[in-house]
C-alpha atoms as a PDB file:
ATOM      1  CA  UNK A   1     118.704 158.636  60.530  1.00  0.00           C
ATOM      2  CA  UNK A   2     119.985 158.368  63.864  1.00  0.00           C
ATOM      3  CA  UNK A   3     116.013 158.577  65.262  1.00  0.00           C
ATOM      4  CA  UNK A   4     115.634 155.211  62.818  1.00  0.00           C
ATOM      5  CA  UNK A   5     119.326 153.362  64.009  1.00  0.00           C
ATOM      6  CA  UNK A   6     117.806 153.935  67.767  1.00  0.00           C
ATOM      7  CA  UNK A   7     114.042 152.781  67.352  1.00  0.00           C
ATOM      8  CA  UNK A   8     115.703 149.714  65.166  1.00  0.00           C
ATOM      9  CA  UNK A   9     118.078 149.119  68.238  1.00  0.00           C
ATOM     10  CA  UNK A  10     114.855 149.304  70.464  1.00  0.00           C
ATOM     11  CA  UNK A  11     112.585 147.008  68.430  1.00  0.00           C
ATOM     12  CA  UNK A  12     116.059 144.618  67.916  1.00  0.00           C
ATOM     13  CA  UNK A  13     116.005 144.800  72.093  1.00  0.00           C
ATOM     14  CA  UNK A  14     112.694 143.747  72.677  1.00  0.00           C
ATOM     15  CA  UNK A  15     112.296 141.032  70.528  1.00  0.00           C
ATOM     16  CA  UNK A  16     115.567 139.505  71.998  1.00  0.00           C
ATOM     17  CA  UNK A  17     114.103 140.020  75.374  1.00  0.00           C
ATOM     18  CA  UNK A  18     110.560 138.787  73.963  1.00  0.00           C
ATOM     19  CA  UNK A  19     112.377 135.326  73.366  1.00  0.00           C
ATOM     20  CA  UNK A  20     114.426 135.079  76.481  1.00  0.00           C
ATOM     21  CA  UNK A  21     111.150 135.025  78.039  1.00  0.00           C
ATOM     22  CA  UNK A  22     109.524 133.119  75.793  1.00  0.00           C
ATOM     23  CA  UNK A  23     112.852 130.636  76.445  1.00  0.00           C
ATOM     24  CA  UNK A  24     112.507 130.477  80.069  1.00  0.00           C
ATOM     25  CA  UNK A  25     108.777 130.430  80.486  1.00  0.00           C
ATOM     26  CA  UNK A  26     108.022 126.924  78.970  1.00  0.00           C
ATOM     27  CA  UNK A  27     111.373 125.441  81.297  1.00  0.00           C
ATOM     28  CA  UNK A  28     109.482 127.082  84.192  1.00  0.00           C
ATOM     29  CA  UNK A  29     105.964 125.994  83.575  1.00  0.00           C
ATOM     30  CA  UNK A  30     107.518 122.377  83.322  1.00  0.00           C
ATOM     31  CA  UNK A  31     109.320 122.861  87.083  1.00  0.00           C
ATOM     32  CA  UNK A  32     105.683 124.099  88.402  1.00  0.00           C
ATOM     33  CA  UNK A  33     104.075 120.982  86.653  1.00  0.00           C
ATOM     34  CA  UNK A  34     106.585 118.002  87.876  1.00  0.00           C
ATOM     35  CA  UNK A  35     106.716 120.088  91.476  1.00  0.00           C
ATOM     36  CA  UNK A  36     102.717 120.648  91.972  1.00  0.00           C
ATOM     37  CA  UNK A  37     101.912 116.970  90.829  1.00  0.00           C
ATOM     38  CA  UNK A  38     104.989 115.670  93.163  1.00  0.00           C
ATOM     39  CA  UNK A  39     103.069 117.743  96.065  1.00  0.00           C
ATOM     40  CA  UNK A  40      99.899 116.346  94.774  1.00  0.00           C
ATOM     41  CA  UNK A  41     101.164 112.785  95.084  1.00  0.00           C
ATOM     42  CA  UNK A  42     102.462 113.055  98.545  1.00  0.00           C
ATOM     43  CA  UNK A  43      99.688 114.958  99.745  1.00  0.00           C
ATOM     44  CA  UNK A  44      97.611 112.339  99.027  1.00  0.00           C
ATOM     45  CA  UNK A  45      99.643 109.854 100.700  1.00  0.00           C
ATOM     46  CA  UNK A  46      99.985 112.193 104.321  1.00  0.00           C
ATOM     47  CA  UNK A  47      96.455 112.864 104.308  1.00  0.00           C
ATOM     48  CA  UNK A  48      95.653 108.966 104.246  1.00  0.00           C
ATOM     49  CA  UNK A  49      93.351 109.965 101.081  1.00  0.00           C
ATOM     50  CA  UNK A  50      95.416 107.611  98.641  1.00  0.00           C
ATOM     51  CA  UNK A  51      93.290 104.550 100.284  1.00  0.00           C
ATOM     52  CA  UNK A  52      90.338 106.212  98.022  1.00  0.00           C
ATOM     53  CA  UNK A  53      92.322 106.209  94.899  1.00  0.00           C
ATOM     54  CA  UNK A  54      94.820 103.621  94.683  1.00  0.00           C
ATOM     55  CA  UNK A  55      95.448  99.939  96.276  1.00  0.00           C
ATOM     56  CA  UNK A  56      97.753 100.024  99.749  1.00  0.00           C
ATOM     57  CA  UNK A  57     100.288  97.876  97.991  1.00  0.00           C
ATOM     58  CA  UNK A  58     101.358 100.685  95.282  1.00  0.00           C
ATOM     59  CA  UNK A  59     101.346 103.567  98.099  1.00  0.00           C
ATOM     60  CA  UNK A  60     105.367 102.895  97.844  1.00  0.00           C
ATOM     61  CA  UNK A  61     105.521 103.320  94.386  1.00  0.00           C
ATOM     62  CA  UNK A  62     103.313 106.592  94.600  1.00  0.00           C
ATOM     63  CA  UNK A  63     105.570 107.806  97.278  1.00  0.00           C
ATOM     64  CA  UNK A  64     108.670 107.053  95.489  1.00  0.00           C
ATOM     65  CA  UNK A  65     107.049 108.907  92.398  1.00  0.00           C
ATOM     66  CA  UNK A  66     106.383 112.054  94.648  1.00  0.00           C
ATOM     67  CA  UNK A  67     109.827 112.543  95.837  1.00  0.00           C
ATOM     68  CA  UNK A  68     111.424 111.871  92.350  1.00  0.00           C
ATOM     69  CA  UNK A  69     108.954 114.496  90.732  1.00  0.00           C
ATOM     70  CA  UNK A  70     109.893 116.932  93.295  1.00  0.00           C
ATOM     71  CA  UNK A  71     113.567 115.642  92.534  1.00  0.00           C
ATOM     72  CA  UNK A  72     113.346 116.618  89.231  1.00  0.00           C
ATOM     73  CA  UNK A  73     111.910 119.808  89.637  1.00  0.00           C
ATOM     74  CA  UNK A  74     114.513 120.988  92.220  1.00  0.00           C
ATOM     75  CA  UNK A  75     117.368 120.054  89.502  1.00  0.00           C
ATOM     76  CA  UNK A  76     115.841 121.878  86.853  1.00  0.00           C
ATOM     77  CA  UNK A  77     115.067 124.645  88.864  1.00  0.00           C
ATOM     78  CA  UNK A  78     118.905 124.471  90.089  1.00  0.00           C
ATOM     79  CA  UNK A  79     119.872 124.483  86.055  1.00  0.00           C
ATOM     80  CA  UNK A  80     117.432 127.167  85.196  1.00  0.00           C
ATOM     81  CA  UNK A  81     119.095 129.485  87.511  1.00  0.00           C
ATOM     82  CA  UNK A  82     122.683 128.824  86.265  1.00  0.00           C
ATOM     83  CA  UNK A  83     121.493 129.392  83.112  1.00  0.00           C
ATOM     84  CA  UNK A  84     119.432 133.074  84.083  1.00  0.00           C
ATOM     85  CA  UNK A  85     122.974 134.312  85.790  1.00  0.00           C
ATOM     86  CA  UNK A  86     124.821 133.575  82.684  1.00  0.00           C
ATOM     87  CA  UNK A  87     122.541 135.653  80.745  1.00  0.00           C
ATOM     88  CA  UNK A  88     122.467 138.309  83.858  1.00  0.00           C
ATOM     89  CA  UNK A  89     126.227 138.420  82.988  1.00  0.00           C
ATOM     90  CA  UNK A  90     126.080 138.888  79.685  1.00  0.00           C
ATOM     91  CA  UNK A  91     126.970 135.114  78.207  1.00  0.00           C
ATOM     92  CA  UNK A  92     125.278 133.935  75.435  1.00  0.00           C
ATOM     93  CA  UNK A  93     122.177 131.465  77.035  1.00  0.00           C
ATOM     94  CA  UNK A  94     121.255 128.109  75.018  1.00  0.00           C
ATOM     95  CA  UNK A  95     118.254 126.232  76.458  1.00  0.00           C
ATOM     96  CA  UNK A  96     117.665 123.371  74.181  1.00  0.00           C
ATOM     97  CA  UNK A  97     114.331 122.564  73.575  1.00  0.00           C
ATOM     98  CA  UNK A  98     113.388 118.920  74.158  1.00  0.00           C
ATOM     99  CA  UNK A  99     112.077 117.517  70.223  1.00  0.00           C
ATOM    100  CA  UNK A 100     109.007 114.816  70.882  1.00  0.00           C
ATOM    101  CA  UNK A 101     105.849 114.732  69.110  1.00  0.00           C
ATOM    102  CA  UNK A 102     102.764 116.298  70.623  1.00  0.00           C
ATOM    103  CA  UNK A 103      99.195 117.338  69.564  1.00  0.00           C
ATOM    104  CA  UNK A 104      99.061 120.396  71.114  1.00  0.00           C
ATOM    105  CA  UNK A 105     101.376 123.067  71.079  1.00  0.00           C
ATOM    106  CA  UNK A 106     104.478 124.059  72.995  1.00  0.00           C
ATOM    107  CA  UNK A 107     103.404 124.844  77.001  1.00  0.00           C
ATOM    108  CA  UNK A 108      99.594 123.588  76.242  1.00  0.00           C
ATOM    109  CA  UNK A 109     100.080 119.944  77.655  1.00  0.00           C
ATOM    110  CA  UNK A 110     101.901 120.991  80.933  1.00  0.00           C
ATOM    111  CA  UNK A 111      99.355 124.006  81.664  1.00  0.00           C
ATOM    112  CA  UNK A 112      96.770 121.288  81.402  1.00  0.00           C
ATOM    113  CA  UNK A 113      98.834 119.211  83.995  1.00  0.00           C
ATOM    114  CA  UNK A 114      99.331 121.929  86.017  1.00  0.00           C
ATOM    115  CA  UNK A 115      95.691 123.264  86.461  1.00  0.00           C
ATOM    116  CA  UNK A 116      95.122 119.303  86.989  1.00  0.00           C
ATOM    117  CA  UNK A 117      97.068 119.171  89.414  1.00  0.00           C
ATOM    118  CA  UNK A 118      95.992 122.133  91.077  1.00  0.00           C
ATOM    119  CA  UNK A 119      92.685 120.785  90.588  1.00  0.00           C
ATOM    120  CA  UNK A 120      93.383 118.261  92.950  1.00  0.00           C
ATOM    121  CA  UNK A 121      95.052 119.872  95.755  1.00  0.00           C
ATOM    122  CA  UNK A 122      91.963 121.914  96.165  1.00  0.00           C
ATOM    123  CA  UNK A 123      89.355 119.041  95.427  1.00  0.00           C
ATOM    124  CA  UNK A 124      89.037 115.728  97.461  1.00  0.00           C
ATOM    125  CA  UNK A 125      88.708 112.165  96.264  1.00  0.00           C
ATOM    126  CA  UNK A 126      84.818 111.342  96.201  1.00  0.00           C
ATOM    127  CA  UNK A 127      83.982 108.108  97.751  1.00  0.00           C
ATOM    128  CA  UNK A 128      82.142 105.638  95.364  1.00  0.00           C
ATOM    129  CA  UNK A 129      78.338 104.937  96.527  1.00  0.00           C
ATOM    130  CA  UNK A 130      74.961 103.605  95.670  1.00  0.00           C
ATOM    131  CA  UNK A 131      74.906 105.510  92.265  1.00  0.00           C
ATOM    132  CA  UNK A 132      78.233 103.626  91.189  1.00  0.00           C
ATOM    133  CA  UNK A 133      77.171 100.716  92.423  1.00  0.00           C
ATOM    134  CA  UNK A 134      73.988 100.585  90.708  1.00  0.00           C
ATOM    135  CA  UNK A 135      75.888 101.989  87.474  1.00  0.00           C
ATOM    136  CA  UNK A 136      78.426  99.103  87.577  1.00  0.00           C
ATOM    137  CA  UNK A 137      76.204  96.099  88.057  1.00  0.00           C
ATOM    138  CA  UNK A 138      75.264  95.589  91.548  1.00  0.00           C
ATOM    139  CA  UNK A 139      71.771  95.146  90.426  1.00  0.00           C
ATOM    140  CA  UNK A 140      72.550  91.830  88.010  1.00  0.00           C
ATOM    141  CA  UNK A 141      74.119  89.748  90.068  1.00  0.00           C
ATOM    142  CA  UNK A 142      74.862  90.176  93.945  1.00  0.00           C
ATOM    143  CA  UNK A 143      76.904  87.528  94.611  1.00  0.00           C
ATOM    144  CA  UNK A 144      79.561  87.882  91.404  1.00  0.00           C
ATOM    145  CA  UNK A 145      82.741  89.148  92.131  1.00  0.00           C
ATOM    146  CA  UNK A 146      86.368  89.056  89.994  1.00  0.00           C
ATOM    147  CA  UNK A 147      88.169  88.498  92.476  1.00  0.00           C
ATOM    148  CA  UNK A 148      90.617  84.729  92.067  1.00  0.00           C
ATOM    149  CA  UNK A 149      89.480  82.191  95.075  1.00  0.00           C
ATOM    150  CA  UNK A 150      92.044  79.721  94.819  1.00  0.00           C
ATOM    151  CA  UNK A 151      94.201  81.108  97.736  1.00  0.00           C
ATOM    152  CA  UNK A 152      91.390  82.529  99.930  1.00  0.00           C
ATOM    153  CA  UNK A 153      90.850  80.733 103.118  1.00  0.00           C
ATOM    154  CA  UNK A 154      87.465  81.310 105.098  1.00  0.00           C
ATOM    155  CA  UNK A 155      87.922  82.493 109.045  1.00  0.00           C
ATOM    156  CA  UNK A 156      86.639  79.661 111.193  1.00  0.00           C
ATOM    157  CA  UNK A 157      84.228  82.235 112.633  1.00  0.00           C
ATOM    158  CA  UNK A 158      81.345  83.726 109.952  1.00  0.00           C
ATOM    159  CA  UNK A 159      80.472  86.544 112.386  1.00  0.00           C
ATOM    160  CA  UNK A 160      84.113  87.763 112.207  1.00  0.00           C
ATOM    161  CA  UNK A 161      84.087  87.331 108.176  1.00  0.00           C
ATOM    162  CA  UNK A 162      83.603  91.374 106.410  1.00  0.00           C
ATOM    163  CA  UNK A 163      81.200  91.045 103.747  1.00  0.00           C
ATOM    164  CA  UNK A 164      84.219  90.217 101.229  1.00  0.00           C
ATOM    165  CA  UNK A 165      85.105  87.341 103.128  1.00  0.00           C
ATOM    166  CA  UNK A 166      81.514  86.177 102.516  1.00  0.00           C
ATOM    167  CA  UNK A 167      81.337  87.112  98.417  1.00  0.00           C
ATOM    168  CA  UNK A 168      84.622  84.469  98.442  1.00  0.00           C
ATOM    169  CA  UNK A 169      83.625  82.240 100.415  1.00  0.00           C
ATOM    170  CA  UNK A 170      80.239  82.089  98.131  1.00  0.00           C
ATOM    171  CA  UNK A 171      82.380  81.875  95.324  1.00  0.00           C
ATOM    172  CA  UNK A 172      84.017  78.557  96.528  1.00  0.00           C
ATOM    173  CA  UNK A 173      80.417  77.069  98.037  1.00  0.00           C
ATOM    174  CA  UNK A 174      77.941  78.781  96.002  1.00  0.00           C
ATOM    175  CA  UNK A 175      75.219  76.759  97.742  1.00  0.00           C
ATOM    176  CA  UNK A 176      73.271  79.320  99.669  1.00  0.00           C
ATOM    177  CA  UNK A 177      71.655  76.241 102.302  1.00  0.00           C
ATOM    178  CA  UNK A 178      75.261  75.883 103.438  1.00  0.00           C
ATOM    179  CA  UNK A 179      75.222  78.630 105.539  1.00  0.00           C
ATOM    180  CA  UNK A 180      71.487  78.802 106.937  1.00  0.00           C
ATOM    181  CA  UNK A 181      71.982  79.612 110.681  1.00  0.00           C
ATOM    182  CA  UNK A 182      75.135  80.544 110.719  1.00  0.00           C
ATOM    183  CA  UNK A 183      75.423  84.311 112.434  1.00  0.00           C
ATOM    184  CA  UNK A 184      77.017  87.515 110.675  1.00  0.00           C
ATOM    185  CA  UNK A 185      78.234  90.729 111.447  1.00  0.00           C
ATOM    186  CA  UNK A 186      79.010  93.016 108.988  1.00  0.00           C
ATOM    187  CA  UNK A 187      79.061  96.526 107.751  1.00  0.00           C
ATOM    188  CA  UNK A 188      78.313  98.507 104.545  1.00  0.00           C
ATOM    189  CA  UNK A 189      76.435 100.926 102.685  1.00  0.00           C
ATOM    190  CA  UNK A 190      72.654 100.728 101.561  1.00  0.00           C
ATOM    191  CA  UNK A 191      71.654 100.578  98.044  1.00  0.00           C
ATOM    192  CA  UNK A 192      68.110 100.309  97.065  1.00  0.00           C
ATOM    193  CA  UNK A 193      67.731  98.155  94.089  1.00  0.00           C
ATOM    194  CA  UNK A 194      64.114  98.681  92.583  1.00  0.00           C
ATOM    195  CA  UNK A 195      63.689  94.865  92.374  1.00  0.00           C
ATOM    196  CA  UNK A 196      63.905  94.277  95.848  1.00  0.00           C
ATOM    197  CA  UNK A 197      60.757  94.110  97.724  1.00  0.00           C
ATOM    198  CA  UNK A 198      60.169  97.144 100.358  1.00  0.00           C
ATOM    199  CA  UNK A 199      61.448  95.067 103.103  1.00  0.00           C
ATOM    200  CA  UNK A 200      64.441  94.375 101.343  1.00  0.00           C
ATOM    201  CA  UNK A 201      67.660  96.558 101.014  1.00  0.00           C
ATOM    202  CA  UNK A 202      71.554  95.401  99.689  1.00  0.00           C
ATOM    203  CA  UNK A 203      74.609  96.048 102.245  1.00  0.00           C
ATOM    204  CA  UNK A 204      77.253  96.894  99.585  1.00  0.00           C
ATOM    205  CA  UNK A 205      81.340  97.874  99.685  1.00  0.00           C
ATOM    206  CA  UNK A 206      83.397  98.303  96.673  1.00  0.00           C
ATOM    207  CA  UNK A 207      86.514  96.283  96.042  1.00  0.00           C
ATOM    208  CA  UNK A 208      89.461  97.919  94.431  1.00  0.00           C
ATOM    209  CA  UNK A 209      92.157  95.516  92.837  1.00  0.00           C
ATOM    210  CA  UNK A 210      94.697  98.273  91.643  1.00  0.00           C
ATOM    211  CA  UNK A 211      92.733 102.225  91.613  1.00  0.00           C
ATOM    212  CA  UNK A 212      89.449 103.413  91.992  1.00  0.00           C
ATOM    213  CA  UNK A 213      89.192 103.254  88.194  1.00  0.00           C
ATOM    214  CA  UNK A 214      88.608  99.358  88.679  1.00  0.00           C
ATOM    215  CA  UNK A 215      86.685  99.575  91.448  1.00  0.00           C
ATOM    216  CA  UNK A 216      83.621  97.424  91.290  1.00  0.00           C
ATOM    217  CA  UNK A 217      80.517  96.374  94.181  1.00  0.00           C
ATOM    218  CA  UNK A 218      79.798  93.669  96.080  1.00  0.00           C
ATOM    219  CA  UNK A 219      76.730  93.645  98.136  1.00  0.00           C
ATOM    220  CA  UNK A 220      74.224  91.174 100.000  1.00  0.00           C
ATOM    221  CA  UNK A 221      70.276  90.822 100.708  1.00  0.00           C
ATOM    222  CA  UNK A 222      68.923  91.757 104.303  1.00  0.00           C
ATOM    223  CA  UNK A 223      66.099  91.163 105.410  1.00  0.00           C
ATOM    224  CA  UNK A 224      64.321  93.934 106.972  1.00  0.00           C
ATOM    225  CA  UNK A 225      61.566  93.829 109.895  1.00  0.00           C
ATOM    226  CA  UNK A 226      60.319  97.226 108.743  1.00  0.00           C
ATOM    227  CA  UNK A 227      60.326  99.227 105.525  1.00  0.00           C
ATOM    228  CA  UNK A 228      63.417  99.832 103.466  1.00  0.00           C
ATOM    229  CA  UNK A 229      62.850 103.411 103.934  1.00  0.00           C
ATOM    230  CA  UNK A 230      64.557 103.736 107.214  1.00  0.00           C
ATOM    231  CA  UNK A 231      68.064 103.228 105.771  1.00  0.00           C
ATOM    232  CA  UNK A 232      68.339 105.686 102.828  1.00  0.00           C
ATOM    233  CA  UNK A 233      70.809 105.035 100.966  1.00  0.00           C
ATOM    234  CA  UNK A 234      74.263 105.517 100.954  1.00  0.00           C
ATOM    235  CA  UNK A 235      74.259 105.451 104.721  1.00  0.00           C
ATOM    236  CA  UNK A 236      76.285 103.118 106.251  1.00  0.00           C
ATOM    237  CA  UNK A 237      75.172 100.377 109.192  1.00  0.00           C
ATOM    238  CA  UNK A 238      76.508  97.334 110.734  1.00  0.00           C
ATOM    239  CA  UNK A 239      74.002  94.244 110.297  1.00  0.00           C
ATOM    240  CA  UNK A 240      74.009  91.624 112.905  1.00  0.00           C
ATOM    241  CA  UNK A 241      71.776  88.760 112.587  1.00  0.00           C
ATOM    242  CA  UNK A 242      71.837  85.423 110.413  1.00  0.00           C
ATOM    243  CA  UNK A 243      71.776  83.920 107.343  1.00  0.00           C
ATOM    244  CA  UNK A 244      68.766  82.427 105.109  1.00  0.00           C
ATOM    245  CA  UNK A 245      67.679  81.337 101.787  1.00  0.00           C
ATOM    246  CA  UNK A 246      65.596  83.577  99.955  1.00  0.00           C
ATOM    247  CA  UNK A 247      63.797  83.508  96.307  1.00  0.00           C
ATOM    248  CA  UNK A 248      64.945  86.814  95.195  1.00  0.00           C
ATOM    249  CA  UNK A 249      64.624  88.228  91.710  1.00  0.00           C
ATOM    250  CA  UNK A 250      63.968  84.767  90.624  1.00  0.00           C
ATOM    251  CA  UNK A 251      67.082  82.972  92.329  1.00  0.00           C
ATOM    252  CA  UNK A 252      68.116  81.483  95.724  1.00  0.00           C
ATOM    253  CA  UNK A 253      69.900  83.854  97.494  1.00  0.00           C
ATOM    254  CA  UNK A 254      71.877  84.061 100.472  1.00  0.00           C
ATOM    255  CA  UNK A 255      70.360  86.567 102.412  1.00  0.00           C
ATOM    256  CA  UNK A 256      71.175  88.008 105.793  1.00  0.00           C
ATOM    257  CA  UNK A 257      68.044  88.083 108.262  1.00  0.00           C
ATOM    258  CA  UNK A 258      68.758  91.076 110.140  1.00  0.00           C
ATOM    259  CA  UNK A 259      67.964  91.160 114.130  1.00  0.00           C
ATOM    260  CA  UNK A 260      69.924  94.485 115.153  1.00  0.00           C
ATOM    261  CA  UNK A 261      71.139  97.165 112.285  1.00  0.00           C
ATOM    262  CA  UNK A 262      72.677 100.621 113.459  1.00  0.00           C
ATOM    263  CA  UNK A 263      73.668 103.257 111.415  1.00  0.00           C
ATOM    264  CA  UNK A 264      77.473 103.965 111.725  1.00  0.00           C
ATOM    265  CA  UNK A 265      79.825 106.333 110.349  1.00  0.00           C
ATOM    266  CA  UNK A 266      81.148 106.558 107.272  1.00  0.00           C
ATOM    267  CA  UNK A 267      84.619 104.495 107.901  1.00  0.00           C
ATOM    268  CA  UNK A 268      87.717 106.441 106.396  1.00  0.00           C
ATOM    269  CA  UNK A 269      89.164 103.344 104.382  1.00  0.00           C
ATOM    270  CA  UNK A 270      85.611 102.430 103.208  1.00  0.00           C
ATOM    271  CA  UNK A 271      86.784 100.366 100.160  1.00  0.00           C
ATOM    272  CA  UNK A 272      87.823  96.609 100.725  1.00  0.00           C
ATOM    273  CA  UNK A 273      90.949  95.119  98.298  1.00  0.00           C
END
């Protein structure tokens, strides 16, 4: 009788201790998830990385979000512990349990935040290229772009324009004789669109209005003096030379009539905004 009162006091034990844990594990997992993604977030921003992800004028905003993550997770952390030393002392210990609807059950969602998150401090942002830019419409039209004109103003100088000042400025005068002689200088990566002839290749940069998610290419013609082939693509180069008209996939096209081209480095902010 007395073996049965003890193993009953035993089993009674463990299952209390079974849900303390159980009570404090999900609390915990939550401080690990707001704290790893608050890391995450800041990380990103330190490492100059964000410029692959997000548009420079939210970097506040992500910064902000960082520190109030990590915030969050120190103060719950902080209550947590009061909470374990009144159970250390013997006090009763009531965590509530915050009541919202959810698909999946109880500690599922954050794990999957937290090996996100994870996830992303080990693995670095990929930078968009040719692939994505053939995937998302370079090819159709080269000189379409969603960005609003009415405030842009053209540099007096067209060598010193980037190749978004051009797409705008093509947007305003879409007239392709305008600029026949006029000299450019410019950098990009190559994309080889199969309806270009062989002495043809696009000089392309994406353009990100809020994240990477919206990103979308804008490219150019240039006109090569030797075969396409010598600028793989994806590689990046800085055309100098001057503009033309060209018939190109059945349309007049500003083109750039390359005199010099040399491959560069891959720039670390290579997205334009």
């Amino acid at each position: 009788m007395e073996f049965h009162k003890q193993r009953t006091t035993n089993n009674k034990q463990q299952t209390t201790k079974f849900r303390l844990s159980r009570t404090f594990f999900l609390p915990i997992l939550d401080i690990f998830t707001l704290g790893i993604w608050g890391i995450v977030l800041l990380k990103y921003w330190h490492s100059g990385e964000l410029n692959l992800l997000i548009h420079p004028h939210y970097f506040g905003l992500i910064v902000v979000t960082g520190l109030a993550l990590l915030s969050i997770a120190a103060w719950k952390m902080l209550w947590l512990l009061k909470r374990w030393r009144q159970h250390v002392s013997g006090r009763s210990v009531n965590i509530p349990l915050v009541q919202h609807l959810s698909l999946f059950p109880p500690g599922l969602s954050s794990s999957l935040l937290l090996v996100i998150a994870i996830l992303g401090l080990i693995v670095k942002p990929k930078v968009f290229a040719s692939d994505t830019a053939m995937q998302r419409g370079i090819s159709e039209s080269v000189t379409v772009t969603r960005l609003q004109p009415q405030a842009f103003k053209p540099l007096s100088k067209p060598e010193e324009r980037s190749l978004i000042d051009w797409i705008r400025t093509l947007n305003i005068y879409p007239e392709p004789d305008t600029y026949t002689g006029q000299p450019v200088k410019l950098k990009g990566f190559v994309v080889h669109p199969e309806k270009l002839p062989p002495k043809y290749l696009l000089v392309s940069r994406f353009v990100i209005t809020c994240c990477a998610a919206d990103a979308y290419p804008v490219a150019l013609p240039v006109k090569l003096k030797v075969n396409k082939d010598k600028y793989p693509v994806d590689t990046w180069i800085e055309v100098e030379g001057k503009m033309i008209t060209e018939n190109l996939e059945g349309e007049r096209q500003l083109t750039i009539e390359a005199n010099s081209i040399e491959k560069i480095d891959k720039p670390d902010n290579p997205y334009n905004y």
